[in-house]
Protein backbone atom coordinates (compact mmCIF):
# COMPACT_ATOMS: atom_id res chain seq x y z
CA UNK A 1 0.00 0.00 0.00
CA UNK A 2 1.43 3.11 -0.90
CA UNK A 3 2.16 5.65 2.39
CA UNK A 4 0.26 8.63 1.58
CA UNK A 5 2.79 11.11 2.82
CA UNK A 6 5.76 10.26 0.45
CA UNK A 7 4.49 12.57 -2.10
CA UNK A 8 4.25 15.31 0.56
CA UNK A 9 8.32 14.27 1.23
CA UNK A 10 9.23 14.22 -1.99
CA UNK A 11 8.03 17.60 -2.90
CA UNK A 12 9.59 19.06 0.06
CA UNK A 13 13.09 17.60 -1.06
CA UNK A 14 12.45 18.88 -4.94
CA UNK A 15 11.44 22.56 -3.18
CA UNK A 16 14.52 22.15 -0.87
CA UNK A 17 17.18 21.43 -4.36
CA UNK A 18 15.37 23.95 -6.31
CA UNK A 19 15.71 26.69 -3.78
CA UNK A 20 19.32 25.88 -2.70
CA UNK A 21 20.26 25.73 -6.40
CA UNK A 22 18.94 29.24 -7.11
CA UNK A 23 19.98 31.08 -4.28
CA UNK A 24 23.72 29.51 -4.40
CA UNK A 25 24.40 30.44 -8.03
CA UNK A 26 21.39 32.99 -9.64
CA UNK A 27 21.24 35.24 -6.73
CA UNK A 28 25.01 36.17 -7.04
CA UNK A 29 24.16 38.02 -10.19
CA UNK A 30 20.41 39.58 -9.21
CA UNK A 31 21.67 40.64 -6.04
CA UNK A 32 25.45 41.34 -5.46
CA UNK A 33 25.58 42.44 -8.91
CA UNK A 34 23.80 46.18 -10.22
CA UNK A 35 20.48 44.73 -12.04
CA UNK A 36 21.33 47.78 -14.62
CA UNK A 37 24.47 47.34 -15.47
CA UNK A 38 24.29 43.16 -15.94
CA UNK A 39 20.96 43.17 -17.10
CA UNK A 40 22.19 40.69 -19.72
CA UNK A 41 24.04 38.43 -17.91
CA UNK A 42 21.06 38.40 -15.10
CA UNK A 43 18.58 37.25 -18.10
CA UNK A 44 21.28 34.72 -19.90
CA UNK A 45 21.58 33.12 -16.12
CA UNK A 46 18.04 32.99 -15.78
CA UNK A 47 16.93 31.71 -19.15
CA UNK A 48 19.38 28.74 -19.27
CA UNK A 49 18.67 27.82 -15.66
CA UNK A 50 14.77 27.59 -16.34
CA UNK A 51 15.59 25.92 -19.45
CA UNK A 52 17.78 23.31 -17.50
CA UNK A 53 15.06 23.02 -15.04
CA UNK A 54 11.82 22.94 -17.67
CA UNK A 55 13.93 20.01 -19.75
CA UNK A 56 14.58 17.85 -16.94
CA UNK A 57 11.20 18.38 -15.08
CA UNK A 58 9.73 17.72 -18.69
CA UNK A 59 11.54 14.56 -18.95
CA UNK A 60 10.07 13.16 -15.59
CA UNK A 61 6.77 14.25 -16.69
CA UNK A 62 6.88 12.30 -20.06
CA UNK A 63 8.74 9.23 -18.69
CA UNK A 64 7.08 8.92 -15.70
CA UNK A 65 3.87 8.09 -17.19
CA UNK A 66 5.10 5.36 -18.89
CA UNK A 67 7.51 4.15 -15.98
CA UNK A 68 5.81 4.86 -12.73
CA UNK A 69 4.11 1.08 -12.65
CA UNK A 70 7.59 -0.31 -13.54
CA UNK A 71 9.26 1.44 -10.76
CA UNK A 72 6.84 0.59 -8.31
CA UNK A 73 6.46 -3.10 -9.48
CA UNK A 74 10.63 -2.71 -9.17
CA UNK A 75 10.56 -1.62 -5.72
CA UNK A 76 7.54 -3.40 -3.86
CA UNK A 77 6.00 -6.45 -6.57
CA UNK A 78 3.12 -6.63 -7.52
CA UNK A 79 1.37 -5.50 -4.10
CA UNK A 80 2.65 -2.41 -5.34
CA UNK A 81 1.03 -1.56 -8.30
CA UNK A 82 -1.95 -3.29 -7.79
CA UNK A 83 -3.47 0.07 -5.80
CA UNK A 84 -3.42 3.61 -6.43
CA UNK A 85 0.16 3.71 -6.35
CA UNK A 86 0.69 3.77 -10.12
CA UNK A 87 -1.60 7.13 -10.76
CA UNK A 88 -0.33 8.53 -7.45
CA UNK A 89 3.05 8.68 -8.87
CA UNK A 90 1.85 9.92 -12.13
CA UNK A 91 0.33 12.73 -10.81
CA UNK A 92 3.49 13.40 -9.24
CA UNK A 93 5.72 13.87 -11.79
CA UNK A 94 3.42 16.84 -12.97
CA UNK A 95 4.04 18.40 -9.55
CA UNK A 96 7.88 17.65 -9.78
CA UNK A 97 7.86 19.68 -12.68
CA UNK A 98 6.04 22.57 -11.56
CA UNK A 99 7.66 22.41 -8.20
CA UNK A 100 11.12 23.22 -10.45
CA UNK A 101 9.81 25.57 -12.43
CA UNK A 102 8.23 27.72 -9.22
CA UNK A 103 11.23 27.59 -7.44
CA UNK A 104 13.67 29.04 -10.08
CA UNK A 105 10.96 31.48 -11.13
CA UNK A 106 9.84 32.93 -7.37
CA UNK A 107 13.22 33.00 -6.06
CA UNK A 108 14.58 35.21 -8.97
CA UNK A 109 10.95 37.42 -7.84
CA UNK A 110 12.17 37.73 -4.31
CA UNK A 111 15.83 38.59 -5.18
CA UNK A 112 14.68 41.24 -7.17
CA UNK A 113 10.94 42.57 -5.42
CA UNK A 114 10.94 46.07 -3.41
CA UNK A 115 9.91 45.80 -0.07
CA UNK A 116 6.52 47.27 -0.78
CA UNK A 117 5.92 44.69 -3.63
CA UNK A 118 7.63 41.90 -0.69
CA UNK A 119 4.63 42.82 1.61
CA UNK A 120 2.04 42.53 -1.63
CA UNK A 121 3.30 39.44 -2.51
CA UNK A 122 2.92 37.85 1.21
CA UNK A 123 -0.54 38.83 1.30
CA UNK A 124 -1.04 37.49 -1.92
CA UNK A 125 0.51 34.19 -0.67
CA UNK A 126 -2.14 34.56 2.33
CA UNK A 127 -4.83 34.56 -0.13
CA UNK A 128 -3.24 31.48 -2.20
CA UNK A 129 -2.74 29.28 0.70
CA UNK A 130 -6.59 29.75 1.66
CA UNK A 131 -7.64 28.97 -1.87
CA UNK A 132 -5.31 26.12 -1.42
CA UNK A 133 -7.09 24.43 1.17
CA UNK A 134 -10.24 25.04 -0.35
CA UNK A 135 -9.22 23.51 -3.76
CA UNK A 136 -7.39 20.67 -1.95
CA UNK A 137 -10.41 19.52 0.38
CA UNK A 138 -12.57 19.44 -2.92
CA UNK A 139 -10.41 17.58 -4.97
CA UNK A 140 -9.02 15.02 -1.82
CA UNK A 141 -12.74 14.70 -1.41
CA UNK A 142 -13.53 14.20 -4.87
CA UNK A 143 -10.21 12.47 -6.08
CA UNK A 144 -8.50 11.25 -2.97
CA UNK A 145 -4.62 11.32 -3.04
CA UNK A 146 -4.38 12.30 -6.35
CA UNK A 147 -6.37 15.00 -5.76
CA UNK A 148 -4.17 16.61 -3.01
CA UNK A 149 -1.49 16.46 -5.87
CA UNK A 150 -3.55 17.95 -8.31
CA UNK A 151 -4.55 21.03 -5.36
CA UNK A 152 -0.89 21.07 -5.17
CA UNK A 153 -0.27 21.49 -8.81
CA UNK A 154 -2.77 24.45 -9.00
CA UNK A 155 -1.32 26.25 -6.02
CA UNK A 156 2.41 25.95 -7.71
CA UNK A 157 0.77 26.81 -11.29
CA UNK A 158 -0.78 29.91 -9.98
CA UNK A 159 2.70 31.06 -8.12
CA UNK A 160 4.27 30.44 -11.41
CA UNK A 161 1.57 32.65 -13.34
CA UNK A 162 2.57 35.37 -10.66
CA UNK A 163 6.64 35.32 -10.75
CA UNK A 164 5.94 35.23 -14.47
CA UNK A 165 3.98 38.23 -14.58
CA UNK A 166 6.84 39.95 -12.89
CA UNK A 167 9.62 38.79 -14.40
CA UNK A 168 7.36 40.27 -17.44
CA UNK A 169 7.32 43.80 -16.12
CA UNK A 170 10.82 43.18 -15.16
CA UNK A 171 12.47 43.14 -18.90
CA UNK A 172 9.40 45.14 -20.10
CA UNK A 173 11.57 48.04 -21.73
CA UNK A 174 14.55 46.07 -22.89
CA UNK A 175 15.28 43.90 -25.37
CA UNK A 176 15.70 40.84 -22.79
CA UNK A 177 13.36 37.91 -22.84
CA UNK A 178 14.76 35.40 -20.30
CA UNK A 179 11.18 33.44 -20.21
CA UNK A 180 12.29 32.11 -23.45
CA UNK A 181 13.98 29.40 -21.44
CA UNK A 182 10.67 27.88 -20.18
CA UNK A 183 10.40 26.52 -23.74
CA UNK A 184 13.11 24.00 -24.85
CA UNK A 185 13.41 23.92 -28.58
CA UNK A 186 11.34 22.22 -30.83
CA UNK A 187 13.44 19.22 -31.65
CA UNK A 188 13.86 18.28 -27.93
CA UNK A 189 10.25 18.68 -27.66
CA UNK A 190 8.98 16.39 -30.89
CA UNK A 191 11.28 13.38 -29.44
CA UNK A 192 9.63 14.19 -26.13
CA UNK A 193 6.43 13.15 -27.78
CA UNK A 194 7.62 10.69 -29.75
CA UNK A 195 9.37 8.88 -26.93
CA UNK A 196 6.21 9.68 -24.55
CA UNK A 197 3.87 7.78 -27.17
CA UNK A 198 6.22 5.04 -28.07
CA UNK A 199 7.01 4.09 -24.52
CA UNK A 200 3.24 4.16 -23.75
CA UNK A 201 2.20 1.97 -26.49
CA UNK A 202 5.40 -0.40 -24.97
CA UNK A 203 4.01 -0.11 -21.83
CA UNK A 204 0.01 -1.04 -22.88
CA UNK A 205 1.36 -4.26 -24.95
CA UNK A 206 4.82 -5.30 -23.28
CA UNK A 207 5.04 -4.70 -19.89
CA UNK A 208 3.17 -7.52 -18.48
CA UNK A 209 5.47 -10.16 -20.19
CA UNK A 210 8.08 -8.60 -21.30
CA UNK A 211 8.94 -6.00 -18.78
CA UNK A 212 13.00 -6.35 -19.87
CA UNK A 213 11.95 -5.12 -23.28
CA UNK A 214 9.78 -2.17 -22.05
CA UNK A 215 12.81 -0.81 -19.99
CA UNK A 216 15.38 -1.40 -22.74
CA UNK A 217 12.64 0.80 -25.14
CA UNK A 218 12.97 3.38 -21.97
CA UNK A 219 16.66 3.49 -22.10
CA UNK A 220 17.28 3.88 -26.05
CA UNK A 221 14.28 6.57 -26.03
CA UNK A 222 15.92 8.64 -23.15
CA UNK A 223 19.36 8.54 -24.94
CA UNK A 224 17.58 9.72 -28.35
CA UNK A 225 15.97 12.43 -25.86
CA UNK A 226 19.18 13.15 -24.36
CA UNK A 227 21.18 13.33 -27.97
CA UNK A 228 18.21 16.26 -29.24
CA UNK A 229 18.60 18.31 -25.74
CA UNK A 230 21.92 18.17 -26.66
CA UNK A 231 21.90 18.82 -30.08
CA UNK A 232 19.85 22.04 -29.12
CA UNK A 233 21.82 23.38 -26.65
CA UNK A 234 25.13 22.95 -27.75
CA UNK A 235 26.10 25.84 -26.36
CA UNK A 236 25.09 24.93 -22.58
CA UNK A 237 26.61 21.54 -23.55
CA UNK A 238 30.32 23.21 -23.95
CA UNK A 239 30.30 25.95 -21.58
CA UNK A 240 29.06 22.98 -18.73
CA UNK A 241 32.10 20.74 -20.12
CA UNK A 242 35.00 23.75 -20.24
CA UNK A 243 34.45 24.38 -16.69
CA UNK A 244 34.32 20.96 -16.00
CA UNK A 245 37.67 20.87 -17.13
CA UNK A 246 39.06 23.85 -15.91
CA UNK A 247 38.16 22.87 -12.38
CA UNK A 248 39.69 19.70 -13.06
CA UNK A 249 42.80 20.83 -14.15
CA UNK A 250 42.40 23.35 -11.17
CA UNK A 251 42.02 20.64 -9.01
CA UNK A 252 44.54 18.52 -10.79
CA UNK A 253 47.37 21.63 -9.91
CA UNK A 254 46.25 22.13 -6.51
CA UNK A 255 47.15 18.12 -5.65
């Protein structure tokens, strides 16, 4: 039977890494740095980070649905999958996503809010969280676990809408557009759905007897989906591996 707090867990550890990874590397720039002055290296940090972030919470999302009765069978047999378990982790993976996406997105707000628009925001949040329990007692009612995810995924989605809105007004008068990086290109995204639907169909027609095949069709498809994010951002690609290897080689003097 699946424990109905390990979703609640799990979120809390993807808020925890999305908020530590902001504020040790984003906020360097937005804060320590005049906004004015590095406006363009602010919005180049901030559109590859929520493109990094988009792409791998994408990824989850598409291979989760085809992979979360696998995993579970995996980890706990049969007993495992037999329940709710399956669609509870499902559900999941579209929080996961979301849950990435808000934390990137509202910490850059907060770096950059007044105080006045601090003190709107927190009695926006006020508002939010009572909506929240609202929307989550209807759906848990309606929709039991997977309803509390789904409340969950509304509350992050309308956070999201918010930062957005501000990061809009933000780069209104410049030439910036650092949102761009909440949509990965379009190659990255066809083999998304190509992979999404081909493992499905794998999963509907192999995965009862031939559960060895329907992982090895998960593997190739998430090195094809790999190879196009890749392809796309070549760019990220070999600016990640040169500092790789300069810290390597800074490492390798320091020994």
């Amino acid at each position: 039977m699946v424990r109905r707090d390990s979703p609640i867990q799990e979120q809390n550890q993807v808020r925890e890494f999305s908020h530590s990874l902001v504020y040790s590397f984003p906020l360097l720039i937005f804060v320590t740095l005049p906004l004015q002055k590095h406006m363009s290296e602010s919005s180049n940090v901030l559109c590859q980070l929520l493109r990094c972030i988009t792409s791998l919470g994408l990824v989850i999302l598409v291979f989760g649905q085809s992979y979360s009765t696998l995993l579970l069978f995996l980890y706990g047999g049969r007993g495992l999958i037999s329940g709710p378990g399956p669609t509870l982790m499902r559900a999941h993976c579209l929080s996961v996503l979301l849950l990435a996406v808000n934390g990137v997105t509202e910490c850059y707000s907060f770096a950059t809010m007044s105080t006045r628009q601090l003190d709107r925001y927190n009695y926006m949040m006020a508002l939010l969280s009572i909506l929240f329990l609202i929307v989550s007692w209807g759906l848990t009612t309606l929709l039991g676990g997977v309803g509390f995810i789904l409340a969950n995924c509304c509350n992050m989605a309308a956070r999201i809408a918010h930062s957005v809105q501000f990061i809009k007004e933000k780069y209104h008068d410049t030439t910036y557009q650092p949102l761009k990086g909440l949509l990965p290109g379009s190659y990255f995204l066809g083999m998304l759905v190509f992979t999404g639907t081909l493992t499905k169909i794998s999963e509907m027609y192999l995965f009862d007897f031939h559960k060895l095949l329907h992982l090895c069709i998960g593997a190739v498809s998430f090195a094809l989906v790999l190879l196009a994010w890749g392809y796309e951002e070549r760019e990220l690609v070999r600016l990640g591996v040169d500092r790789w290897r300069r810290r390597r080689s800074s490492d390798a003097k320091q020994s």
